[in-house]
N, C-alpha and C. Protein backbone atom coordinates (compact mmCIF):
# COMPACT_ATOMS: atom_id res chain seq x y z
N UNK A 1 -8.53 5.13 30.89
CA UNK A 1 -8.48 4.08 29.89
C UNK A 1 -8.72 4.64 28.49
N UNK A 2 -9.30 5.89 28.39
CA UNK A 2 -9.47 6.49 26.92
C UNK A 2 -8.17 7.02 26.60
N UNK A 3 -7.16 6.96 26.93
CA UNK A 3 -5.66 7.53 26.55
C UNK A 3 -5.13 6.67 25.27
N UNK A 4 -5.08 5.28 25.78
CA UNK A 4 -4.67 4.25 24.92
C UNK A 4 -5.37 4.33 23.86
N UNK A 5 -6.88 4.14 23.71
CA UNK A 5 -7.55 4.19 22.66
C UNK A 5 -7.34 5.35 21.40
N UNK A 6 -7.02 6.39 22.12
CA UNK A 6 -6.94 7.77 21.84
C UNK A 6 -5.50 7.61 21.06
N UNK A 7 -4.88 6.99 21.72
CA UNK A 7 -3.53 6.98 20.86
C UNK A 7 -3.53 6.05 19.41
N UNK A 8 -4.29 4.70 19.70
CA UNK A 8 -4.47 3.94 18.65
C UNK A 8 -5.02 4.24 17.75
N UNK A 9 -6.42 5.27 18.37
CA UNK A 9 -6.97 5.96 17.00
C UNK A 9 -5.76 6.79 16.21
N UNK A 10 -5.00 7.84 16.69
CA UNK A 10 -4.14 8.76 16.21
C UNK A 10 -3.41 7.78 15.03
N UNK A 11 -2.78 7.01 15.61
CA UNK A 11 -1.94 5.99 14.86
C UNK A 11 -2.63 5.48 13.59
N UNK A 12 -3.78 4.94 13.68
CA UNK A 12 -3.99 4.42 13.00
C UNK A 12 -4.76 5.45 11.48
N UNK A 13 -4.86 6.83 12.25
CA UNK A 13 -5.36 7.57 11.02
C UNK A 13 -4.07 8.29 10.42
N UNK A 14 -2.96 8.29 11.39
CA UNK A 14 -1.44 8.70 10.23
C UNK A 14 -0.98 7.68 9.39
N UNK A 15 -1.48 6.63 10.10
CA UNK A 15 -1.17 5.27 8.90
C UNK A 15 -1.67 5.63 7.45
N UNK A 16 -3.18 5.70 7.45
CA UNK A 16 -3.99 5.86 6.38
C UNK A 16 -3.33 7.16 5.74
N UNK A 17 -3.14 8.23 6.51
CA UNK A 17 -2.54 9.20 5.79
C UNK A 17 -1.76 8.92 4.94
N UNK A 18 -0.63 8.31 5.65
CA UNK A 18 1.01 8.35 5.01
C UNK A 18 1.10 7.52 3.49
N UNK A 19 0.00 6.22 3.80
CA UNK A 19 -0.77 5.58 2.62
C UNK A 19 -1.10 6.27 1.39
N UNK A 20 -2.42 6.82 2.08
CA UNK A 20 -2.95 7.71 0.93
C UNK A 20 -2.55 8.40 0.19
N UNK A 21 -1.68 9.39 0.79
CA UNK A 21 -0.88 10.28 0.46
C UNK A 21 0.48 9.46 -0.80
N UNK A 22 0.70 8.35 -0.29
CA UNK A 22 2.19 7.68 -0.94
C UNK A 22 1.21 7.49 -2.33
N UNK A 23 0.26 7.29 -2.26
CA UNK A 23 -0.60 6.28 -3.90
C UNK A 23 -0.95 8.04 -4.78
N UNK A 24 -1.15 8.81 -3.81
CA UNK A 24 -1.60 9.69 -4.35
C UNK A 24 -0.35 10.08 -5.24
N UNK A 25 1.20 10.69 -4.58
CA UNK A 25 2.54 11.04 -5.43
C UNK A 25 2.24 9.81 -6.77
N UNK A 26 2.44 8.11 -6.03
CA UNK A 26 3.40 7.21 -6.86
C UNK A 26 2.34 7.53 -8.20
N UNK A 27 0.60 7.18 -8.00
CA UNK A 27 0.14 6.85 -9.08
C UNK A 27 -0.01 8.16 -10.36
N UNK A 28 -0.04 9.25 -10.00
CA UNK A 28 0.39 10.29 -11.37
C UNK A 28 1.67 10.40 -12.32
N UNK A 29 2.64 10.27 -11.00
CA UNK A 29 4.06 10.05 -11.39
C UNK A 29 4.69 9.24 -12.25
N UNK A 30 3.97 7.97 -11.92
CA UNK A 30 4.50 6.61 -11.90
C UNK A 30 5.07 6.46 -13.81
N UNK A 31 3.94 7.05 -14.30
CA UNK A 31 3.78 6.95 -16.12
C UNK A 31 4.95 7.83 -16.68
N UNK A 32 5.25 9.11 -16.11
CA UNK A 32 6.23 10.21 -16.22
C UNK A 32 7.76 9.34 -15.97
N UNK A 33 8.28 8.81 -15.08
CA UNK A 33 9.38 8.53 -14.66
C UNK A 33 9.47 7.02 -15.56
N UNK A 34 8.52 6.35 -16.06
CA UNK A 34 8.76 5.06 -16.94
C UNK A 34 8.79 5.27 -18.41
N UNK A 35 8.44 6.65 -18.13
CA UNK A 35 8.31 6.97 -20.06
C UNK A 35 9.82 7.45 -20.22
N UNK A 36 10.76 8.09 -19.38
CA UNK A 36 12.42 8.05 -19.67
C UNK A 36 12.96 6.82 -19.58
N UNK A 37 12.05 5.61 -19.58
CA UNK A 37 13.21 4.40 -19.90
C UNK A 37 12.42 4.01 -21.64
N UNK A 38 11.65 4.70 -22.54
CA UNK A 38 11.20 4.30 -23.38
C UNK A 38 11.06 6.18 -24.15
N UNK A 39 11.62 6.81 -24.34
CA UNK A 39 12.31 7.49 -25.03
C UNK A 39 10.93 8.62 -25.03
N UNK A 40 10.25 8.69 -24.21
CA UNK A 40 9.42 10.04 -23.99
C UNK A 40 7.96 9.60 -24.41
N UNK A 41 7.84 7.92 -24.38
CA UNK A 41 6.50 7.50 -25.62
C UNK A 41 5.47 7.21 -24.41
N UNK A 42 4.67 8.01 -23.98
CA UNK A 42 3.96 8.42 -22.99
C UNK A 42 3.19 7.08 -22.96
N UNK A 43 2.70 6.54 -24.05
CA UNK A 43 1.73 5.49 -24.29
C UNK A 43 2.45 4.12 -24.23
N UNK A 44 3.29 3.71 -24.28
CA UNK A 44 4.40 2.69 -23.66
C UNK A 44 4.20 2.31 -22.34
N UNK A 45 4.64 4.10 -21.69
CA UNK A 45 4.78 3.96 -20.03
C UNK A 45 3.33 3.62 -19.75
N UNK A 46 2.18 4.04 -19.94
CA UNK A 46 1.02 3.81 -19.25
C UNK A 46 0.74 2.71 -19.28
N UNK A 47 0.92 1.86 -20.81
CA UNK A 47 0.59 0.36 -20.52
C UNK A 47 1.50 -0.23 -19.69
N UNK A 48 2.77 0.43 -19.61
CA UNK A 48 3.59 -0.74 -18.39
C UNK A 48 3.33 -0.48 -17.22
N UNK A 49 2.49 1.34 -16.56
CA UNK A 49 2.69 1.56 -15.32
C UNK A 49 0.95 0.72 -14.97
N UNK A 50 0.39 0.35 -15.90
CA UNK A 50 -0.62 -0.47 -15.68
C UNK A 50 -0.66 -1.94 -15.64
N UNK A 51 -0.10 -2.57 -16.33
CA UNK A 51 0.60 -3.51 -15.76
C UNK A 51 1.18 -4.18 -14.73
N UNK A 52 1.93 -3.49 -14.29
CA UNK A 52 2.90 -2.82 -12.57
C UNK A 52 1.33 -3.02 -12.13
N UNK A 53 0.74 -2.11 -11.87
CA UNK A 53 -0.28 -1.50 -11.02
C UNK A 53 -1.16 -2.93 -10.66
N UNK A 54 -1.40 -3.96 -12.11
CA UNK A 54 -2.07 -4.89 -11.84
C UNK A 54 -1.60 -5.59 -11.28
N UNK A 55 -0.45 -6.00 -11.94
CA UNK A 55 0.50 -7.16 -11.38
C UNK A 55 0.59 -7.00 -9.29
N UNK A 56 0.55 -6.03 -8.79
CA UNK A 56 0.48 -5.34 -7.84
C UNK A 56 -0.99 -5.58 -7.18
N UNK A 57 -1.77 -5.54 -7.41
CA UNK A 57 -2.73 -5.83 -7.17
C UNK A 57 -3.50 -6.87 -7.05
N UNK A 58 -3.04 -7.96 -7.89
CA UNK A 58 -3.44 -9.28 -8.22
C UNK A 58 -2.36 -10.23 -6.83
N UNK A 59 -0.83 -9.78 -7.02
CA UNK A 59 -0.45 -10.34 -5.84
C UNK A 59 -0.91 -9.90 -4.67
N UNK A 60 -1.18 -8.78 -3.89
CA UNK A 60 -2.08 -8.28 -2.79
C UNK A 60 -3.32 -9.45 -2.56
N UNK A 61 -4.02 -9.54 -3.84
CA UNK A 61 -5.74 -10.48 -3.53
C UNK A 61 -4.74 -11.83 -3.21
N UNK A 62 -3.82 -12.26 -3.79
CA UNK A 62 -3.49 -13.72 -4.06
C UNK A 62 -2.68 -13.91 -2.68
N UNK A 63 -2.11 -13.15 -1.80
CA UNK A 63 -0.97 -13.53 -0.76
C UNK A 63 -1.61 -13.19 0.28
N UNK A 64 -2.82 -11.99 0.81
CA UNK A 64 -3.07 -11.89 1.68
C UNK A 64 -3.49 -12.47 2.27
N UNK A 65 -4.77 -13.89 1.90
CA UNK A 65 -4.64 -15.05 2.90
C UNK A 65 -3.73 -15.58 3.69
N UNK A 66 -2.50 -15.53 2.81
CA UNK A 66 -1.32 -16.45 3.69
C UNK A 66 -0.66 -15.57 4.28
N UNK A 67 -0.46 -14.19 4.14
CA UNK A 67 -0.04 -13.28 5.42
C UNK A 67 -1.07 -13.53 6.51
N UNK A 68 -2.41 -13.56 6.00
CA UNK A 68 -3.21 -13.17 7.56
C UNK A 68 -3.20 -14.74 8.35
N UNK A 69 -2.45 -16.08 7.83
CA UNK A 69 -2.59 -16.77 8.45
C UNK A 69 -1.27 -17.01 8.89
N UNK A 70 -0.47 -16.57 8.43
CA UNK A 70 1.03 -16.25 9.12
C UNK A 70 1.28 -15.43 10.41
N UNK A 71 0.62 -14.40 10.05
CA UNK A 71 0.33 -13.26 11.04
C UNK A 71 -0.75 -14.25 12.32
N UNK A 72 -1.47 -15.02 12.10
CA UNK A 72 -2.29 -15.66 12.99
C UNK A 72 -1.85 -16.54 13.98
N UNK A 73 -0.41 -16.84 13.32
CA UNK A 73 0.70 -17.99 14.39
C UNK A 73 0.96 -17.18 15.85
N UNK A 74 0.99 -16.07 15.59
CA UNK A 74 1.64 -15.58 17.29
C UNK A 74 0.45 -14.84 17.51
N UNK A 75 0.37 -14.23 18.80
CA UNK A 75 -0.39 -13.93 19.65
C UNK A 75 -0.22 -12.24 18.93
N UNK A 76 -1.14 -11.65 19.49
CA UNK A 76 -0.70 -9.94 19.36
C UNK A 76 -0.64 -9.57 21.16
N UNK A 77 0.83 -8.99 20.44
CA UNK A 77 1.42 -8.31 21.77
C UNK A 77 0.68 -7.14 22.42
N UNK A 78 -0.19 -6.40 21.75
CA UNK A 78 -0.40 -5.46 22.91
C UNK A 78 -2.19 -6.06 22.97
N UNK A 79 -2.55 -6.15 24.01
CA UNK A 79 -3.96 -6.14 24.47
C UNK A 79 -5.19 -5.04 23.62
N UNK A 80 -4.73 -3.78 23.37
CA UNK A 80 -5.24 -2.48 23.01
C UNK A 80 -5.79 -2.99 21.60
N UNK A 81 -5.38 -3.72 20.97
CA UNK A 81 -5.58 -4.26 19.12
C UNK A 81 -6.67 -5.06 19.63
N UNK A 82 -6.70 -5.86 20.14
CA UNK A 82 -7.73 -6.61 20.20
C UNK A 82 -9.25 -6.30 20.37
């Protein structure tokens, strides 16, 4: 019975990886690749890639109630989550 568990753990720490790892590229980047739509003005992009970032963040706090009660309509399929 420790196989399953063993697997869910695995899973669930490449999750966090693949995560971590994605915020780690997008958020240095993010200011660099928005400052070529505003002509190299470094200080432009940061207030917009902050912006983004909030705007992003503020919907996350504001919707995840209604995902987790969406998500709450069906059952979870595998036993092992629970």
């Amino acid at each position: 019975m420790a196989e399953p568990r063993k697997a869910a753990t695995t899973f669930v720490l490449i999750t966090v990886f693949i995560d971590v790892l994605s915020f780690g590229l997008i958020i240095p980047v993010l200011p660099h690749l928005i400052a070529g739509f505003y002509d190299g003005d470094q200080g432009k992009a940061a207030t917009v890639s902050g912006w983004l970032s909030a705007g992003y963040w503020t919907l996350q706090f504001l919707f995840s109630p209604y995902w987790r009660a969406v998500g709450s309509l069906w059952p979870q399929a595998n036993p092992a989550c629970q």
